[in-house]
C-alpha atoms as a PDB file:
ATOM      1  CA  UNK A   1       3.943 -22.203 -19.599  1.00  0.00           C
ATOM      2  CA  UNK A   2       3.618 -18.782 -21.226  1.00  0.00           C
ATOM      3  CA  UNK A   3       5.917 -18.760 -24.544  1.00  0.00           C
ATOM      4  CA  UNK A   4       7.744 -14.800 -24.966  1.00  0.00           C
ATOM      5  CA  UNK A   5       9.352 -14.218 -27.722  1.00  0.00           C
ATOM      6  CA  UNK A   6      10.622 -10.826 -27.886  1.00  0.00           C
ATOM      7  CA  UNK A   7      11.761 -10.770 -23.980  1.00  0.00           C
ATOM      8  CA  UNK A   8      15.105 -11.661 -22.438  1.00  0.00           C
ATOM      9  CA  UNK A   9      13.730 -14.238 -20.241  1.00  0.00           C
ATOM     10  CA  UNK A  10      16.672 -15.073 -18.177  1.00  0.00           C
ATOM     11  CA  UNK A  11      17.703 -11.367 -18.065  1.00  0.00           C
ATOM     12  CA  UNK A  12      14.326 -10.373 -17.162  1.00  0.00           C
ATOM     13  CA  UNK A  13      15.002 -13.106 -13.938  1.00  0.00           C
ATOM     14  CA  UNK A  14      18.364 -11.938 -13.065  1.00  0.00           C
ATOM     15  CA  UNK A  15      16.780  -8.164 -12.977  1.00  0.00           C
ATOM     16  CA  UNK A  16      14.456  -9.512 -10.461  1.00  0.00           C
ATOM     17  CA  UNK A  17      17.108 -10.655  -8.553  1.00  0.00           C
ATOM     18  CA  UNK A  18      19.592  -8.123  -8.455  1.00  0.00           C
ATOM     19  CA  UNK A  19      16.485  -5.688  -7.890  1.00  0.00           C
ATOM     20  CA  UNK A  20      15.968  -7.260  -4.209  1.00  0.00           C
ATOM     21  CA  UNK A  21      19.318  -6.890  -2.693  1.00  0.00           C
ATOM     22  CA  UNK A  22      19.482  -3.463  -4.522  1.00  0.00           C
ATOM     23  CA  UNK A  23      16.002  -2.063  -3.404  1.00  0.00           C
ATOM     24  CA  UNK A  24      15.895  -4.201  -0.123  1.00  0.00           C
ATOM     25  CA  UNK A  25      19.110  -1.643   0.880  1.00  0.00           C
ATOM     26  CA  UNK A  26      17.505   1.441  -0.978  1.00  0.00           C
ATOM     27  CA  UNK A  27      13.953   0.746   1.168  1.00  0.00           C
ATOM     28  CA  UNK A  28      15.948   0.454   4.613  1.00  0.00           C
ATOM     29  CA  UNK A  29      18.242   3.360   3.947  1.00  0.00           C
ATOM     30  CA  UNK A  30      15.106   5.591   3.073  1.00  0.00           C
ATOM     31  CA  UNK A  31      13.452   4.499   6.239  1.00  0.00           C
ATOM     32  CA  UNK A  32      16.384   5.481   7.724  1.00  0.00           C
ATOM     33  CA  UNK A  33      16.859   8.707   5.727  1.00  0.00           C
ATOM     34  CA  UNK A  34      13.579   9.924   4.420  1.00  0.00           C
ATOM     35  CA  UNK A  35      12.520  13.418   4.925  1.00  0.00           C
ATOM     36  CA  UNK A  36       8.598  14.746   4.947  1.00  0.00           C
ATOM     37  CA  UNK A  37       8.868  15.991   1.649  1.00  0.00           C
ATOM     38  CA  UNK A  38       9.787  12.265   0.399  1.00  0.00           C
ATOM     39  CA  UNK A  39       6.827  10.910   2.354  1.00  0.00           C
ATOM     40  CA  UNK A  40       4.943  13.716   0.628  1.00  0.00           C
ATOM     41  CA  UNK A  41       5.669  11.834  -2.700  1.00  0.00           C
ATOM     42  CA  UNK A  42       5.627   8.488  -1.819  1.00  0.00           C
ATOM     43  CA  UNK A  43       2.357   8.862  -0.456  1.00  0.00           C
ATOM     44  CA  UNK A  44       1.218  10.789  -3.665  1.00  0.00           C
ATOM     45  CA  UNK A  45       2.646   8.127  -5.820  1.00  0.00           C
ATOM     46  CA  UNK A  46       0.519   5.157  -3.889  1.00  0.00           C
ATOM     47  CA  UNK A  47      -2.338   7.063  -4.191  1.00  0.00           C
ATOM     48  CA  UNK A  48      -1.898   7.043  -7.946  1.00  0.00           C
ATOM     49  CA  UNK A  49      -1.495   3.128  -7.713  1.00  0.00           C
ATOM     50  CA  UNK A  50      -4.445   2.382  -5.950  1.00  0.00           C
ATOM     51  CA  UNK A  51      -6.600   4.598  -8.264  1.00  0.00           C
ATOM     52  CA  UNK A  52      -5.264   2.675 -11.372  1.00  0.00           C
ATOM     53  CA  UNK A  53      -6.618  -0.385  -9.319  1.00  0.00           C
ATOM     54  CA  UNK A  54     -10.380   0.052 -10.244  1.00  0.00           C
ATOM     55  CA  UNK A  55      -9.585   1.300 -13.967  1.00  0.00           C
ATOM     56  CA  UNK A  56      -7.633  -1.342 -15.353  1.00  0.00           C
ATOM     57  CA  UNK A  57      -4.588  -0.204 -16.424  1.00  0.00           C
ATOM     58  CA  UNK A  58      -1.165  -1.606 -15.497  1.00  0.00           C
ATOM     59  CA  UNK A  59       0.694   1.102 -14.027  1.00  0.00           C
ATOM     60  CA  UNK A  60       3.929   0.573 -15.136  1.00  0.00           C
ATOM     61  CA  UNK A  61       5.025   4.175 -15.106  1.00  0.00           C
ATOM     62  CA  UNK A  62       3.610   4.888 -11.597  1.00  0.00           C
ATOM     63  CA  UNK A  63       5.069   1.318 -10.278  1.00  0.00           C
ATOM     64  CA  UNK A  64       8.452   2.350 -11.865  1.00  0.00           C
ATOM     65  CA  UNK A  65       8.037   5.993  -9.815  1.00  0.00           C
ATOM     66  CA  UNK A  66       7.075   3.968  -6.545  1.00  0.00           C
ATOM     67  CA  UNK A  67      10.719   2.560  -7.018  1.00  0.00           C
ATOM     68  CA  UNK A  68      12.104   5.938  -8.077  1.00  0.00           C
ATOM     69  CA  UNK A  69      11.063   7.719  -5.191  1.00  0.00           C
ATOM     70  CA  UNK A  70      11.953   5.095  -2.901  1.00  0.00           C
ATOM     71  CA  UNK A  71      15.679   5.338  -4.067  1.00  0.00           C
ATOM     72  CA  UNK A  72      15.649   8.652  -4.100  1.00  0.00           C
ATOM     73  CA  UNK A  73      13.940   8.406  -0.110  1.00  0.00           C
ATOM     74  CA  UNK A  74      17.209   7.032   0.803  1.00  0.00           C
ATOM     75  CA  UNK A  75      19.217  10.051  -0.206  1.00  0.00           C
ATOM     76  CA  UNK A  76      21.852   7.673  -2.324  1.00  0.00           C
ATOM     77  CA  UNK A  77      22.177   8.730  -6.032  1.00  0.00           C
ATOM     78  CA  UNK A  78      23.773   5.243  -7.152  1.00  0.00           C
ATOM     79  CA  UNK A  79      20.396   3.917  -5.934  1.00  0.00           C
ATOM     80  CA  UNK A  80      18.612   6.086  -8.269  1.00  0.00           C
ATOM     81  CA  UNK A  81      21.496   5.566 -11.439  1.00  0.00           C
ATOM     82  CA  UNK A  82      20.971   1.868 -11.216  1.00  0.00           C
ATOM     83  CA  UNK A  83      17.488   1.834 -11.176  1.00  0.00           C
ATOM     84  CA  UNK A  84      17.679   4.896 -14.041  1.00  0.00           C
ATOM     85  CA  UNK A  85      19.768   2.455 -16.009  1.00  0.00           C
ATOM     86  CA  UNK A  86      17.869  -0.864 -15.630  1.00  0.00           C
ATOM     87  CA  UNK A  87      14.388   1.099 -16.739  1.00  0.00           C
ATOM     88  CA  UNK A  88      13.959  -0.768 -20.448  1.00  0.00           C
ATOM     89  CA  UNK A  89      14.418  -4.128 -18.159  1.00  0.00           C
ATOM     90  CA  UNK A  90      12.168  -3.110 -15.172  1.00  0.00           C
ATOM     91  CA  UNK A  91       9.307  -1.804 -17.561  1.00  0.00           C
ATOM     92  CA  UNK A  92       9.855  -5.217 -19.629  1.00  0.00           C
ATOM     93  CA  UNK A  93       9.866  -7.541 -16.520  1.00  0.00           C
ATOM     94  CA  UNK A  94       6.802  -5.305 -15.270  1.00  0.00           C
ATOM     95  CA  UNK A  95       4.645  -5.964 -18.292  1.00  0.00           C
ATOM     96  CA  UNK A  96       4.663  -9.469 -18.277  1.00  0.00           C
ATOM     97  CA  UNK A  97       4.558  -9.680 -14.593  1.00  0.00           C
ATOM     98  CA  UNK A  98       1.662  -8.251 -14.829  1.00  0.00           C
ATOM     99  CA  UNK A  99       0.155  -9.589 -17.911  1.00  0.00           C
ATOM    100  CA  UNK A 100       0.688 -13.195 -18.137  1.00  0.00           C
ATOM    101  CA  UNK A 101       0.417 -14.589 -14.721  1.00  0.00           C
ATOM    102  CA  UNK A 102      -3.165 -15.648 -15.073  1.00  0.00           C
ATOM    103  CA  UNK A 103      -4.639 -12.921 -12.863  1.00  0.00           C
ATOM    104  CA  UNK A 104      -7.033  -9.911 -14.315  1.00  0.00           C
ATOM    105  CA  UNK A 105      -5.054  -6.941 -14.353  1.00  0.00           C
ATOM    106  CA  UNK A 106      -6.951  -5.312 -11.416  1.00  0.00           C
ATOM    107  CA  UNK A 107      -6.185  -8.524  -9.288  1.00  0.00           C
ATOM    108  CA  UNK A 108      -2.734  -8.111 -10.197  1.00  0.00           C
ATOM    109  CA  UNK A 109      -2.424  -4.456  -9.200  1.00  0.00           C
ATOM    110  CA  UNK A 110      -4.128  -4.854  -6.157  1.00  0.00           C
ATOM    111  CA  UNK A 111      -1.745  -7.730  -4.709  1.00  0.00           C
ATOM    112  CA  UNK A 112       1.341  -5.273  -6.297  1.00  0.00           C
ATOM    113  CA  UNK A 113      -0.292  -2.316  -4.168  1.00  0.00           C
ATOM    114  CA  UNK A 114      -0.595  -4.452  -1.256  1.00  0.00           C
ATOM    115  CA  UNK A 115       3.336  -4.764  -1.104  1.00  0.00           C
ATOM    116  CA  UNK A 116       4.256  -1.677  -1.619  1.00  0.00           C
ATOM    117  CA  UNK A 117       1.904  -0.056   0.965  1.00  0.00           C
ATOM    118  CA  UNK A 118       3.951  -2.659   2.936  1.00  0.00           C
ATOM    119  CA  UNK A 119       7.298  -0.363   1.949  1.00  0.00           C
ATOM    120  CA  UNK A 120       5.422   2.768   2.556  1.00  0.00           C
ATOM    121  CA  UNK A 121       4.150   1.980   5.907  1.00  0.00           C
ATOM    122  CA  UNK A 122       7.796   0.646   7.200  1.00  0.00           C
ATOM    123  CA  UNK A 123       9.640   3.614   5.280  1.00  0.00           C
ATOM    124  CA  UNK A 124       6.852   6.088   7.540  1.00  0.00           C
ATOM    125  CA  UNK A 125       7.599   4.348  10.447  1.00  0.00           C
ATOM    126  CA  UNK A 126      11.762   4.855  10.009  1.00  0.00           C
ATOM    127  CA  UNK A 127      11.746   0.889  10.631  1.00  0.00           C
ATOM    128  CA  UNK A 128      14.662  -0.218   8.372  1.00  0.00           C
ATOM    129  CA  UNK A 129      14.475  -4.298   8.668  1.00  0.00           C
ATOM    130  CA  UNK A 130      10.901  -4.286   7.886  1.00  0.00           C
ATOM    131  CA  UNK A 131      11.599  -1.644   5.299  1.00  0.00           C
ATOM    132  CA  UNK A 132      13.660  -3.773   3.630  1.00  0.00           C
ATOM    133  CA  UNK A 133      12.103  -6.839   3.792  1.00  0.00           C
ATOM    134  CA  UNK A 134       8.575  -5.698   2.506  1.00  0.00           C
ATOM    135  CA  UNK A 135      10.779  -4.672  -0.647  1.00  0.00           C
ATOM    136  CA  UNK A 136      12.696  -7.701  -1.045  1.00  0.00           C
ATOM    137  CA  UNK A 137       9.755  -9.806  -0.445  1.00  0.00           C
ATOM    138  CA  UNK A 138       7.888  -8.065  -3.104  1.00  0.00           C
ATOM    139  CA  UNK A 139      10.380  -8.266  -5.672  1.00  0.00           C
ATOM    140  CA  UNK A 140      10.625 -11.886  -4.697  1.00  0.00           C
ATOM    141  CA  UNK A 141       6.784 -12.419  -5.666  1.00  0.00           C
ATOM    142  CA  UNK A 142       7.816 -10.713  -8.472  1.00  0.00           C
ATOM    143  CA  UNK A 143      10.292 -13.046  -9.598  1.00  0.00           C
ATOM    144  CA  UNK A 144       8.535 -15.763  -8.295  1.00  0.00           C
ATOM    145  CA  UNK A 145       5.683 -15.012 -10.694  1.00  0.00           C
ATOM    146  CA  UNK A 146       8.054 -15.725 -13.693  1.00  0.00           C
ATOM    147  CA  UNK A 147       8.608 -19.181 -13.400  1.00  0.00           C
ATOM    148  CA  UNK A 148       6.198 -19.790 -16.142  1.00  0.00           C
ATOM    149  CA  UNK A 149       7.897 -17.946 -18.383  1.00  0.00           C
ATOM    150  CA  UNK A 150       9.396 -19.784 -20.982  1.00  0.00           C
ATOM    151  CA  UNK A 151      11.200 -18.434 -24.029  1.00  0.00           C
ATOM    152  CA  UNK A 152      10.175 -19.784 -27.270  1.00  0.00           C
END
């Protein structure tokens, strides 16, 4: 078990979880809804991802704009506000997602890019089920990778 002290544990958990029935709707209505300009930056913002892949960092900020521009694909402003408001939890949740699950950060980022090229590629092809899914499975490996988190 990994000990955090400074993180909400639980809360961090119960973000994941309200993220995937939140962004599982967001991804299928922007499959549904997206215009070329959102592909434009979706496609933009993955190609930002899978640079940070082979330098080591975590991406956080361009992970967090992956979601962003997915809500904002589905042409639904409260899908943007509540991922605007959850941002301190995301980021949080993010970090030690990323940095205490035993993988090396590239490994990490790779799988994470792996999923959400999963989003992309439903959003592009305007195929909402699969759209959805791809996010709420990846949010689900997210939260699954908590599980040895263990507040101290």
């Amino acid at each position: 078990m990994i000990a955090i002290s400074s993180f909400d544990v639980q809360s961090g958990k119960s973000c994941f979880e309200f993220r995937m029935g939140i962004e599982g709707e967001a991804a299928a209505a922007a499959a549904r809804q997206r215009t070329a300009a959102d592909l434009v930056s979706l496609s933009a913002t993955m190609r930002q991802m899978e640079e940070l892949q082979y330098n080591g960092q975590p991406g956080l900020n361009e992970d967090f704009e992956f979601h962003m521009c997915v809500a904002r694909a589905s042409h639904n402003d409260y899908y943007v506000s509540v991922l605007q408001s959850l941002k301190a939890t995301i980021f949080e949740g993010m970090l030690y997602a990323r940095t205490t699950s035993g993988l090396k950060t590239a490994e990490k980022i790779a799988a994470i890019n792996e999923q959400h090229r999963l989003v992309f590629e439903a959003i592009v092809d305007q195929d909402c089920e699969a759209a959805r899914e791809a996010m709420r499975g990846h949010l689900l490996r997210c939260r699954i990778s908590t599980n040895h988190w263990q507040l101290v």
